[in-house]
N, C-alpha and C. Protein backbone atom coordinates (compact mmCIF):
# COMPACT_ATOMS: atom_id res chain seq x y z
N UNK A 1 0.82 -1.20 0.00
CA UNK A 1 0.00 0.00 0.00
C UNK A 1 0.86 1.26 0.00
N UNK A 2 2.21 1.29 0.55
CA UNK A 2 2.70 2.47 1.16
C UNK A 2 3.46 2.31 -0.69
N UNK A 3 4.48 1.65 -1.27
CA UNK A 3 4.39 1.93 -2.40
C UNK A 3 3.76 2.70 -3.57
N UNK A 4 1.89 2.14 -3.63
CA UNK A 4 1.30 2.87 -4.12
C UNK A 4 1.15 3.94 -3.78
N UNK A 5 1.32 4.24 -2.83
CA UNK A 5 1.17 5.69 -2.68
C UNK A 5 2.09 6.86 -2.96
N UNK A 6 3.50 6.10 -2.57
CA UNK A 6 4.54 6.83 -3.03
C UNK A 6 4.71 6.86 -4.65
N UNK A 7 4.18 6.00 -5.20
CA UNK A 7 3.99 6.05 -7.08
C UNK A 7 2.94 7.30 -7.53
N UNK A 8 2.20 7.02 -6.63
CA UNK A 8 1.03 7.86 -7.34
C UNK A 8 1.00 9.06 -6.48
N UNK A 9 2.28 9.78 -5.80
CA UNK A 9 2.56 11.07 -5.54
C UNK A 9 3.61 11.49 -6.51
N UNK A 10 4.55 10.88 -6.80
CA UNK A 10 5.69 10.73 -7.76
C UNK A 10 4.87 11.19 -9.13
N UNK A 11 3.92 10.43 -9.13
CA UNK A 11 3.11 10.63 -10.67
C UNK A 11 2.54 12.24 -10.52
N UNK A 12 1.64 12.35 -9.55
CA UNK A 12 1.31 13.51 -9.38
C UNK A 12 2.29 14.98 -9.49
N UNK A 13 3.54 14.74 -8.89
CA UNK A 13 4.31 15.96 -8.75
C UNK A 13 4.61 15.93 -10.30
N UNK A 14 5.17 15.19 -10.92
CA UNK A 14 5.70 14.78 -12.50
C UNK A 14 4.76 15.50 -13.26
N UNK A 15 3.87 15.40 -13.19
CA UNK A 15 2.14 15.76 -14.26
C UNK A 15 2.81 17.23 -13.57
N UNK A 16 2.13 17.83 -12.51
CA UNK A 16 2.34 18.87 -11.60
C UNK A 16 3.05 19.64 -12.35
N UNK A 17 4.70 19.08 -11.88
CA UNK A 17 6.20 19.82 -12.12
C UNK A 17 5.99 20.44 -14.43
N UNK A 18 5.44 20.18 -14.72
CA UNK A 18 5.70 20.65 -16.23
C UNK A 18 5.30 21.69 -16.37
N UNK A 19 3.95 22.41 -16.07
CA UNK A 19 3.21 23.37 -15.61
C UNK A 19 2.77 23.92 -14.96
N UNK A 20 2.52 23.51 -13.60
CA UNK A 20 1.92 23.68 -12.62
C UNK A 20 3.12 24.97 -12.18
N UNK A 21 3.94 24.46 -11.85
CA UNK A 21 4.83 25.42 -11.44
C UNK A 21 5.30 26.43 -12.38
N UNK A 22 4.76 27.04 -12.96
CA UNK A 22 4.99 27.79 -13.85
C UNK A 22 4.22 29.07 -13.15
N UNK A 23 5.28 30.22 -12.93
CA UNK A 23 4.95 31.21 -12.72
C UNK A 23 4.51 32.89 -13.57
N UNK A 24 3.33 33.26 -13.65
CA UNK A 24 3.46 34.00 -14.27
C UNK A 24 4.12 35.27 -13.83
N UNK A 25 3.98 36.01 -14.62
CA UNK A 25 4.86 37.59 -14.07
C UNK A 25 3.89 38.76 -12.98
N UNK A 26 4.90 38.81 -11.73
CA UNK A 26 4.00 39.48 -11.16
C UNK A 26 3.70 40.59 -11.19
N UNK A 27 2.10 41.09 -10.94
CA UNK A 27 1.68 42.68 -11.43
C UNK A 27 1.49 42.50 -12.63
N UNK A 28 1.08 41.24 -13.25
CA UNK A 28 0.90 41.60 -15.22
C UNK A 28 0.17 42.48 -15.10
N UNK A 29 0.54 43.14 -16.17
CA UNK A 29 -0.20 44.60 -16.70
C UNK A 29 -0.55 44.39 -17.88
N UNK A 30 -1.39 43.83 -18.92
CA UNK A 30 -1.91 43.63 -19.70
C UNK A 30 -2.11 44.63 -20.79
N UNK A 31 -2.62 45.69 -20.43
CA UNK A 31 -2.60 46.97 -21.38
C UNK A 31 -1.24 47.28 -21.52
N UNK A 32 -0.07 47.22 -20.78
CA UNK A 32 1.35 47.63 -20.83
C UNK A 32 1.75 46.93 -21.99
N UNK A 33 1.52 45.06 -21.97
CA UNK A 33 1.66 44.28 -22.81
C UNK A 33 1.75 44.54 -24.10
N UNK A 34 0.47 45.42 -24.56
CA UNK A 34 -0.22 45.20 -25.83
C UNK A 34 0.55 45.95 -26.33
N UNK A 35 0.56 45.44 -27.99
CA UNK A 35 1.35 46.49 -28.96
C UNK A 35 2.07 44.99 -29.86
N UNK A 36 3.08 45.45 -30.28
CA UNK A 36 3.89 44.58 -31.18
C UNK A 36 5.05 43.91 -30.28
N UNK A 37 5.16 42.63 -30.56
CA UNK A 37 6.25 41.70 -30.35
C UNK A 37 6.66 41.06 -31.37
N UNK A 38 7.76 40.70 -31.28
CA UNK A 38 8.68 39.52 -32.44
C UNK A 38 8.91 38.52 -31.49
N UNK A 39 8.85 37.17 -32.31
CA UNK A 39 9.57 35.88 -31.54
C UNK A 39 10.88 35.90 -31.65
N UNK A 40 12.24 36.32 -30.65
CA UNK A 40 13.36 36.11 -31.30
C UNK A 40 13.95 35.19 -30.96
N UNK A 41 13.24 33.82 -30.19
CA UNK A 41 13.66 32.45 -29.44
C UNK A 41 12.62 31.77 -29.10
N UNK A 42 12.89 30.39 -29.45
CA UNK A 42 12.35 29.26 -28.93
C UNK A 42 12.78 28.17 -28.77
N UNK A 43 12.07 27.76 -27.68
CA UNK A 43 12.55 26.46 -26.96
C UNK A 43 11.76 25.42 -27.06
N UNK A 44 11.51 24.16 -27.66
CA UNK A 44 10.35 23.54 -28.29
C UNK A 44 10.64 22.15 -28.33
N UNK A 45 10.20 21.08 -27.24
CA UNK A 45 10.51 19.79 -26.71
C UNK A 45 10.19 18.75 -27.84
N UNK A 46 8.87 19.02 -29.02
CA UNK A 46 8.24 18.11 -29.59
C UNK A 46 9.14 17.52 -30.71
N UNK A 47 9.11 16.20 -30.77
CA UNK A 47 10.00 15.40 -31.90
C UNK A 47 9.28 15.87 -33.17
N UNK A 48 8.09 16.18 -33.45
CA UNK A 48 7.48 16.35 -34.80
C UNK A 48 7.67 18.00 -34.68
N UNK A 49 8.51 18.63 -34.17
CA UNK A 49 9.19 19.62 -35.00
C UNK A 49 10.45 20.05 -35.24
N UNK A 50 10.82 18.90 -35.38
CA UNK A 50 12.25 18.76 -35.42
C UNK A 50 12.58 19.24 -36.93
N UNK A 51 11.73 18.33 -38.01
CA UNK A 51 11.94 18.63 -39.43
C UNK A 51 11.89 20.08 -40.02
N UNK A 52 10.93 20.80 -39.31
CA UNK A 52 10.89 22.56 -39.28
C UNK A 52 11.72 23.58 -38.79
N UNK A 53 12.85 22.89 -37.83
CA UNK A 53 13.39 23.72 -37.07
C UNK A 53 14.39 24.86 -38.38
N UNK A 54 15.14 24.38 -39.09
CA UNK A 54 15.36 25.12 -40.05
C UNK A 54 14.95 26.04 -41.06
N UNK A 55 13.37 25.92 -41.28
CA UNK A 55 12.82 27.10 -41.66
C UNK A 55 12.62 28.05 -40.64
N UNK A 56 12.37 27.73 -39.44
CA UNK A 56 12.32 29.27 -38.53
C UNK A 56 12.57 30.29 -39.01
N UNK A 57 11.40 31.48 -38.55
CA UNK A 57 12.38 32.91 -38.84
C UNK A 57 11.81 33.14 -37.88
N UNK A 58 12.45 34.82 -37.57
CA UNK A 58 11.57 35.24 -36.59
C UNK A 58 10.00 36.29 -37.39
N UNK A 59 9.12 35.80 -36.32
CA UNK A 59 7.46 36.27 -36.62
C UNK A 59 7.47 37.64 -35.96
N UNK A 60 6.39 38.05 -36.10
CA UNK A 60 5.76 39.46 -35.96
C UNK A 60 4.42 39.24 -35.32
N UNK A 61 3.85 39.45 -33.79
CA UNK A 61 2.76 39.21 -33.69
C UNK A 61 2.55 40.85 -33.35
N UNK A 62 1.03 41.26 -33.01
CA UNK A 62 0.49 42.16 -32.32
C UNK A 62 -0.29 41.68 -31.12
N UNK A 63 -0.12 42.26 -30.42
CA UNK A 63 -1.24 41.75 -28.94
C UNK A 63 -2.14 42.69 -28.58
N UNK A 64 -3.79 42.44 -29.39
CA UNK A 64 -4.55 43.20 -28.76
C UNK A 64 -5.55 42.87 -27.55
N UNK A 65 -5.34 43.81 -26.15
CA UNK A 65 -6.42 42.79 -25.17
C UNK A 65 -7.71 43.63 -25.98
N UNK A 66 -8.68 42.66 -25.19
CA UNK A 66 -10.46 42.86 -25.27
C UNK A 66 -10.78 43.60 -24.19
N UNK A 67 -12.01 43.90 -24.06
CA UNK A 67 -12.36 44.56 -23.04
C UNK A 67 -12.76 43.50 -21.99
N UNK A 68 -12.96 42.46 -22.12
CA UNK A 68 -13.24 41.23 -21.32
C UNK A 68 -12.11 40.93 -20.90
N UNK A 69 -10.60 41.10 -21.04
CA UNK A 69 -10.12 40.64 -20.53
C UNK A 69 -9.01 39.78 -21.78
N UNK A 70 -9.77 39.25 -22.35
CA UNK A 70 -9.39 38.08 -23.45
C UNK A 70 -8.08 39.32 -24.22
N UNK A 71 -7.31 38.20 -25.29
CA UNK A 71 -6.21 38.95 -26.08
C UNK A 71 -6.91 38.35 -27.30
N UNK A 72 -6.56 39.47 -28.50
CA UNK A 72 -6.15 38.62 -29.77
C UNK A 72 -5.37 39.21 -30.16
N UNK A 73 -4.23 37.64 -30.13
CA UNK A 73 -3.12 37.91 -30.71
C UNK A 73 -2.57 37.73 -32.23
N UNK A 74 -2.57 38.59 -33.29
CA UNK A 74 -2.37 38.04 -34.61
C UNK A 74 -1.19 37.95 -34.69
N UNK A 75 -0.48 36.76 -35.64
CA UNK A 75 0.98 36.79 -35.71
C UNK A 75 1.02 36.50 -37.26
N UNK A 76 2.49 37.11 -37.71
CA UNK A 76 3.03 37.05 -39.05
C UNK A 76 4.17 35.97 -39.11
N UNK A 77 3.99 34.76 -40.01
CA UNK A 77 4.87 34.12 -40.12
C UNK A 77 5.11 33.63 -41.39
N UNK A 78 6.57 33.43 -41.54
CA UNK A 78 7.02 33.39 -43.38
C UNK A 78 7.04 31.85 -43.31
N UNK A 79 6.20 31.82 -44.54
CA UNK A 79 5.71 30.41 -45.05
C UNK A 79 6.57 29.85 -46.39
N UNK A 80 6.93 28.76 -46.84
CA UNK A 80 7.44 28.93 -48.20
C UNK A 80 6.70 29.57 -49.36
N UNK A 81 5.28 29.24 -49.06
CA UNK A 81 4.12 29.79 -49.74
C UNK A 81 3.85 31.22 -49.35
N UNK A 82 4.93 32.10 -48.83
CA UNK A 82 4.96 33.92 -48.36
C UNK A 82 4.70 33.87 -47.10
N UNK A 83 3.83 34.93 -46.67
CA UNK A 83 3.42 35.55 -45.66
C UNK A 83 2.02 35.00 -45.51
N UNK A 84 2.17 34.14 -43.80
CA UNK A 84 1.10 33.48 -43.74
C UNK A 84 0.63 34.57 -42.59
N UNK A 85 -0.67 35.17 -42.03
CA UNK A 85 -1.54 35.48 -40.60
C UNK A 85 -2.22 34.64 -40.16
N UNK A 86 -2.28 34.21 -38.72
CA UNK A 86 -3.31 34.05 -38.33
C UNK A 86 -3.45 34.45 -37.17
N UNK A 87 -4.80 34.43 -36.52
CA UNK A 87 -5.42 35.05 -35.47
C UNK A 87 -5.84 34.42 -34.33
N UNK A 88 -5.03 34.51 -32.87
CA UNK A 88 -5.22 33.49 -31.69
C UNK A 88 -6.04 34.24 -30.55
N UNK A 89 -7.10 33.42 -30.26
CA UNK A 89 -7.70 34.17 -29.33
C UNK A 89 -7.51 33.80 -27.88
N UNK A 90 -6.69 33.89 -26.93
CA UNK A 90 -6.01 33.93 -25.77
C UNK A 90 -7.42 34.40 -24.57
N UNK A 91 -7.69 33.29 -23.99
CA UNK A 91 -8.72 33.73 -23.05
C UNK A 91 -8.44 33.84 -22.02
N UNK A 92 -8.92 34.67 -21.18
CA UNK A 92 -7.94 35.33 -19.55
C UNK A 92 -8.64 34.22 -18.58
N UNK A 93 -7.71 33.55 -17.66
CA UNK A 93 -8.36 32.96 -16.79
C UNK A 93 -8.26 33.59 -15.35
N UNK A 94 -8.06 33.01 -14.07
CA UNK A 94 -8.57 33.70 -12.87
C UNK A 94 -7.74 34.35 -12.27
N UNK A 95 -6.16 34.01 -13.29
CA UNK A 95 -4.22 34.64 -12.87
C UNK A 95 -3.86 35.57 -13.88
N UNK A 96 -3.63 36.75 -13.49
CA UNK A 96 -3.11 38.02 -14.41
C UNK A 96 -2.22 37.14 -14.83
N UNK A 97 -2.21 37.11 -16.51
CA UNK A 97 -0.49 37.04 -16.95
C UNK A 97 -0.78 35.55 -17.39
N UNK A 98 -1.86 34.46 -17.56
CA UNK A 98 -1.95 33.18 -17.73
C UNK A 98 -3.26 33.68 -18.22
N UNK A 99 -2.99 32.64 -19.90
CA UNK A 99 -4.08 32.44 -20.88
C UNK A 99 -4.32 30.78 -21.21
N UNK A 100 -5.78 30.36 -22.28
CA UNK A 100 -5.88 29.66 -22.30
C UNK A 100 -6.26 29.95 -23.73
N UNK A 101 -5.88 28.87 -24.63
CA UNK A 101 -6.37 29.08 -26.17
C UNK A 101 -6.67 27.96 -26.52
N UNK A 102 -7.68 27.87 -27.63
CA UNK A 102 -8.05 26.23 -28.57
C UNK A 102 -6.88 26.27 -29.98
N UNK A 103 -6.21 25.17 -29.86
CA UNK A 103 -5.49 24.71 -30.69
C UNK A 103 -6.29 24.23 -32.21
N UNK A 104 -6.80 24.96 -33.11
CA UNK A 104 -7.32 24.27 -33.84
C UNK A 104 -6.73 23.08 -34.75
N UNK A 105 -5.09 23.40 -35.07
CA UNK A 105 -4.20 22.56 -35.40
C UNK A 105 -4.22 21.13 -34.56
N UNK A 106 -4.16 21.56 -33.56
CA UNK A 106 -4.11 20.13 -32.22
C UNK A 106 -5.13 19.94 -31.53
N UNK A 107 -6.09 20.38 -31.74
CA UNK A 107 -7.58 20.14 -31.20
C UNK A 107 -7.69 20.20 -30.13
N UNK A 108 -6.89 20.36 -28.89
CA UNK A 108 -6.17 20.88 -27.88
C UNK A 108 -6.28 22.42 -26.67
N UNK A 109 -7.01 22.53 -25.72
CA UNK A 109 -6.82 23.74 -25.09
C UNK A 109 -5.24 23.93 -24.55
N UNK A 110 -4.41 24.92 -25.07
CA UNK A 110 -3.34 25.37 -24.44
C UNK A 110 -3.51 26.46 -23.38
N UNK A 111 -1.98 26.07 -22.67
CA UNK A 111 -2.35 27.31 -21.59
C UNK A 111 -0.75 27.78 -21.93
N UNK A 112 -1.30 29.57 -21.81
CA UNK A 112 -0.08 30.26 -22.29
C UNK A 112 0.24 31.21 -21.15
N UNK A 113 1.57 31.18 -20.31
CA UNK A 113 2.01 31.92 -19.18
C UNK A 113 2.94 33.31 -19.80
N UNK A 114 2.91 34.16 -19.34
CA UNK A 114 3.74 35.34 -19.85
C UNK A 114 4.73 35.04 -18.40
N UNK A 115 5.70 34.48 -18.03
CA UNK A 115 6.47 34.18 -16.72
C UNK A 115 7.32 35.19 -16.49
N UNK A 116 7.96 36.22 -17.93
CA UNK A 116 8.25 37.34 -17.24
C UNK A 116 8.68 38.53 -18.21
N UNK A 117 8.37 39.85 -18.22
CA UNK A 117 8.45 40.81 -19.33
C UNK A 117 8.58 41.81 -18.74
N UNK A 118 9.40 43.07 -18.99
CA UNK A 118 9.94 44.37 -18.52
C UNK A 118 8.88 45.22 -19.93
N UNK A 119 7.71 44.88 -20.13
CA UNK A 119 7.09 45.54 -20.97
C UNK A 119 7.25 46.17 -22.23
N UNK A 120 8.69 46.90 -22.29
CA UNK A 120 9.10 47.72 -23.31
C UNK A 120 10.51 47.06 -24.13
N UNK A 121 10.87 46.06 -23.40
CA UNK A 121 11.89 45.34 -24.09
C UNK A 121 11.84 43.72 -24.85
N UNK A 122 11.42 42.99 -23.60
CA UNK A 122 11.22 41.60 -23.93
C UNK A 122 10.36 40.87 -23.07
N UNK A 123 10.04 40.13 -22.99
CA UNK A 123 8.68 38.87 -22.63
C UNK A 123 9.26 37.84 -22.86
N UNK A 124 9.19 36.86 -22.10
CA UNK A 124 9.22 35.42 -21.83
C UNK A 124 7.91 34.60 -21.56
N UNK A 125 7.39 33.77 -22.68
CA UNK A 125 5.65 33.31 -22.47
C UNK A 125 6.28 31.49 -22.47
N UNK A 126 5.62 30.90 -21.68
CA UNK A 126 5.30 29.50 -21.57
C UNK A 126 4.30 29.16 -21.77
N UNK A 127 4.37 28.22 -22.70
CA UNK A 127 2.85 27.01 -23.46
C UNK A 127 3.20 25.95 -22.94
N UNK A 128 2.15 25.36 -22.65
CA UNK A 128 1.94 23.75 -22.22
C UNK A 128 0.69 23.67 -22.89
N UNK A 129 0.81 22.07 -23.15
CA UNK A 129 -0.28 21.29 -23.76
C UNK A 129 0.27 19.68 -23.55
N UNK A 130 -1.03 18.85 -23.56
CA UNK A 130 -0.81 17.53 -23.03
C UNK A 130 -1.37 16.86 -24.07
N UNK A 131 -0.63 15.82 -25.19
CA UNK A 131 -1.65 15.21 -25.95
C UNK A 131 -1.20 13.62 -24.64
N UNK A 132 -0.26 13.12 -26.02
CA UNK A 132 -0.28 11.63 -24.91
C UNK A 132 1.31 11.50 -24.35
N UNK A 133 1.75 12.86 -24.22
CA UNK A 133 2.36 13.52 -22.66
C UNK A 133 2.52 15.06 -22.98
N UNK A 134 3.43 15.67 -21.88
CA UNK A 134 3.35 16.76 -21.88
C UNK A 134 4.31 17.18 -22.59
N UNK A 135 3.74 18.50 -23.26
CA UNK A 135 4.85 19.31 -24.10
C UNK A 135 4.82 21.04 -23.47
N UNK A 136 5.54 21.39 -23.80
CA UNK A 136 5.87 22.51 -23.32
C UNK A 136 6.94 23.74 -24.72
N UNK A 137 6.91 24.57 -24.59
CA UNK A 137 7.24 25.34 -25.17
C UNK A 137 7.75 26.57 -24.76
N UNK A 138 8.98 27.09 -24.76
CA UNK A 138 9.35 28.69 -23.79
C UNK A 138 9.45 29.62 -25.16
N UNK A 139 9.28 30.81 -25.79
CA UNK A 139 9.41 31.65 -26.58
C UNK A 139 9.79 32.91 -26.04
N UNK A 140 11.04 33.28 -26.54
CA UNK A 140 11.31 35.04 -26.14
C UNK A 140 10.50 35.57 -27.41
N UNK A 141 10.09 36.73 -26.90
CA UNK A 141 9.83 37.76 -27.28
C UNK A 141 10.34 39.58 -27.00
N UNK A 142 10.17 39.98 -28.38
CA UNK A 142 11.07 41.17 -28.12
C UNK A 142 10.60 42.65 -28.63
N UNK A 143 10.77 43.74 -28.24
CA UNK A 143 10.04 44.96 -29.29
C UNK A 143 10.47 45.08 -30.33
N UNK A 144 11.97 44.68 -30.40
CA UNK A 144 12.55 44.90 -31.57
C UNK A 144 13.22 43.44 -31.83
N UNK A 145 13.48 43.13 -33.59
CA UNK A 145 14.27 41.87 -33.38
C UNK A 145 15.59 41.43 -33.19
N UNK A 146 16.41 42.31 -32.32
CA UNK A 146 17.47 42.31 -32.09
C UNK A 146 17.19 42.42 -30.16
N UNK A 147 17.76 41.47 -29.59
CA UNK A 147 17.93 41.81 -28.17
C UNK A 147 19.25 41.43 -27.81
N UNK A 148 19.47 42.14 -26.57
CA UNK A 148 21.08 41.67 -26.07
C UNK A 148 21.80 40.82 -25.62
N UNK A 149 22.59 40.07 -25.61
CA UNK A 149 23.21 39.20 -25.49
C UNK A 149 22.98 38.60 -24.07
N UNK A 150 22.64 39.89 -23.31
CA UNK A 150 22.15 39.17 -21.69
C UNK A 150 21.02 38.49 -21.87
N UNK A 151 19.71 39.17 -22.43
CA UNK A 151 18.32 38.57 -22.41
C UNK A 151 18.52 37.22 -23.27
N UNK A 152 19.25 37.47 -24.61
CA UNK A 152 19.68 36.07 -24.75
C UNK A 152 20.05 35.02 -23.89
N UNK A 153 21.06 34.74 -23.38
CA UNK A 153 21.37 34.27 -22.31
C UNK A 153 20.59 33.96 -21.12
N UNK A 154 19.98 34.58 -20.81
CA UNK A 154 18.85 34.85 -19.72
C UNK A 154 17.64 33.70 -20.17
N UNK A 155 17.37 34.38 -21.45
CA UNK A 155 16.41 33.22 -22.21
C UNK A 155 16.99 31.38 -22.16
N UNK A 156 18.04 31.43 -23.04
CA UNK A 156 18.74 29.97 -22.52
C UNK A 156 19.02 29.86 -21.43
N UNK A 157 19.23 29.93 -20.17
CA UNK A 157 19.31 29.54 -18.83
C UNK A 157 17.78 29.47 -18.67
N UNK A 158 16.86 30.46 -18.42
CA UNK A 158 15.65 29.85 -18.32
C UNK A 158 15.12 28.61 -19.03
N UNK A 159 15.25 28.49 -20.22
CA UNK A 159 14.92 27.33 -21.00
C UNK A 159 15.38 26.04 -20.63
N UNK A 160 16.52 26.08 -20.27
CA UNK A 160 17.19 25.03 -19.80
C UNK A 160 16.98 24.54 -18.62
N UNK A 161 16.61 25.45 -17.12
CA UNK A 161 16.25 25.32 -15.85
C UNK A 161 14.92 24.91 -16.32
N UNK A 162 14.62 24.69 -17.38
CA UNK A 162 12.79 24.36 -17.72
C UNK A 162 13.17 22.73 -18.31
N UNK A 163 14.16 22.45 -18.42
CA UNK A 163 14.64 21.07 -18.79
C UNK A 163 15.01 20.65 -20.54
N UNK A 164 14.94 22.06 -21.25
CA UNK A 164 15.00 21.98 -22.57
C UNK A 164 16.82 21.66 -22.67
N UNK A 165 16.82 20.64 -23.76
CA UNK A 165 18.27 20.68 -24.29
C UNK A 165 18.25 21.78 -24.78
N UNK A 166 19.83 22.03 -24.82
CA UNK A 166 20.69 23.30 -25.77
C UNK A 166 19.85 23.32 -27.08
N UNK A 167 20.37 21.52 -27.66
CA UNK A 167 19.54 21.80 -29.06
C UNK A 167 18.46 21.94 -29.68
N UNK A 168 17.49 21.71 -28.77
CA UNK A 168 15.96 22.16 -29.21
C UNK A 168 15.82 23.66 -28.67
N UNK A 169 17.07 24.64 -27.85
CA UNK A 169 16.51 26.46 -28.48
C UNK A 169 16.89 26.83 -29.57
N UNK A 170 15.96 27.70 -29.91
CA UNK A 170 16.70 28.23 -31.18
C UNK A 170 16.37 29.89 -31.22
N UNK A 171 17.52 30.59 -32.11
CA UNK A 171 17.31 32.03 -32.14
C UNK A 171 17.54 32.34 -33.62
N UNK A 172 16.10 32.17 -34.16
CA UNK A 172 15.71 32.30 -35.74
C UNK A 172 16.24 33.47 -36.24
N UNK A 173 16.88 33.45 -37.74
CA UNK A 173 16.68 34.39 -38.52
C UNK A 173 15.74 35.42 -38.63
N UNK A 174 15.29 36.60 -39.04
CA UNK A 174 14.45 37.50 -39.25
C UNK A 174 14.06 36.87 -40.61
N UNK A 175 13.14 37.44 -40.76
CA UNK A 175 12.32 36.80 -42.05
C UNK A 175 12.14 37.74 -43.11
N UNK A 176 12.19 37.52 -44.49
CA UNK A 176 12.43 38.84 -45.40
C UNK A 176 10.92 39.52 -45.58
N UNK A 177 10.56 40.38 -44.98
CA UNK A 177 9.52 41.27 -45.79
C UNK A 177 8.11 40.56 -45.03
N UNK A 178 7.95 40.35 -43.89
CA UNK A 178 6.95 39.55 -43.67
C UNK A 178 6.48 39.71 -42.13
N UNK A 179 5.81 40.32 -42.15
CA UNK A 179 4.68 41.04 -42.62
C UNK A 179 5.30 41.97 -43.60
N UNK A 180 4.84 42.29 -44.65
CA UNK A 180 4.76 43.35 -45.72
C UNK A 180 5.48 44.68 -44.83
N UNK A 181 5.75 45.78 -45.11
CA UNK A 181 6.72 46.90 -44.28
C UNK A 181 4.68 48.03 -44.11
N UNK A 182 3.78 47.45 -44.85
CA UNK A 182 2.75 48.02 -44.73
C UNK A 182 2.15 47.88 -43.37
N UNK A 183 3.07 46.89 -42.32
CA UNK A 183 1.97 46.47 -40.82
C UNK A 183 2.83 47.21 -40.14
C-alpha cells in the first residue's frame, strides 16, 4: 500500500512539475503588454518539429487585449508559400499574466504563461499542452528583433532550468519582408 502511494505522488508531482509550477509575471499589466512583439527564441521539446526547425524565422505578432479581458493575438509568419496570418484568441483565466487558447491545429486547449516581461523590451511566455504527454514550449519575445546578449542568455538559462536541451533552443533568422513593411 505504502508503495502505491509513493507512485502515485511521484506521478502527481511529475504531471504537476511541467506546468503547474509555472509562474506567471507578477503585477501583469496587460494593457502595458499590448502592442507589437517579435519571436526572437524558442525552446520547443516536440519530436514532430524537429523537421521545421530550419525554416524558422523570426514572426511578428500584435497583442490586442479585449475589453473582457481576453487577447487577440495576430501573428506574421514566413511560409514557403509567403506571408502566412493568423489570429489566436487567448482567453484570460482567474491569474493576471496566464491564458488559455483552442489549438485548432491540435484540437487541444493550451495554456499560455507570460512568466516574465519588462514591458518595453522583452517577454518570456510559456505554453503547455498535453496530448499523450506533456509538451511545453518557452518563446522570447522582443520589441525589436534584435535583443542583447544578456536577455539572450537569460532566455537559454531559463529554458534550460525548464529542462530543454541546448539543441531544441533556437534564435531564428528574421524573415524577409513579412509582414509586408505596410503592418
Amino acid at each position: 500500500m505504502k508503495i502505491a502511494l509513493v507512485t502515485a505522488f511521484l506521478e502527481m508531482l511529475f504531471v504537476m512539475g511541467t506546468g503547474a509550477s509555472v509562474q506567471p509575471q507578477k503585477n501583469f499589466d496587460l494593457q502595458r503588454f499590448a502592442g507589437k512583439w517579435y519571436r526572437v527564441g524558442l525552446a520547443y521539446d516536440s519530436p514532430g518539429f524537429i523537421p521545421y526547425r530550419s525554416r524558422l524565422t523570426i514572426s511578428m505578432g500584435i497583442v490586442e487585449p479585449k475589453e473582457n479581458g481576453d487577447v487577440n493575438m495576430t501573428m506574421w509568419t514566413s511560409k514557403p508559400s509567403g506571408c502566412q496570418r493568423k489570429v489566436y484568441i487567448y482567453e484570460k483565466t482567474s491569474v493576471p499574466g496566464v491564458f488559455d487558447y483552442y489549438s485548432t491545429r491540435h484540437k487541444r486547449v493550451k495554456d499560455v504563461t507570460v512568466v516574465e516581461t519588462n514591458y518595453t523590451e522583452y517577454a518570456m511566455v510559456f505554453k503547455h499542452k498535453k496530448f499523450n504527454k506533456e509538451y511545453t514550449q518557452v518563446a522570447l519575445y522582443g520589441r525589436t528583433k534584435r535583443l542583447s546578449a544578456n536577455l539572450m542568455e537569460k532566455f537559454r538559462a531559463y529554458a534550460i532550468a525548464r529542462g530543454f536541451s541546448r539543441e531544441s533552443i533556437l534564435t531564428p533568422p528574421p524573415a524577409e519582408n513579412c509582414p509586408s513593411s505596410g503592418k
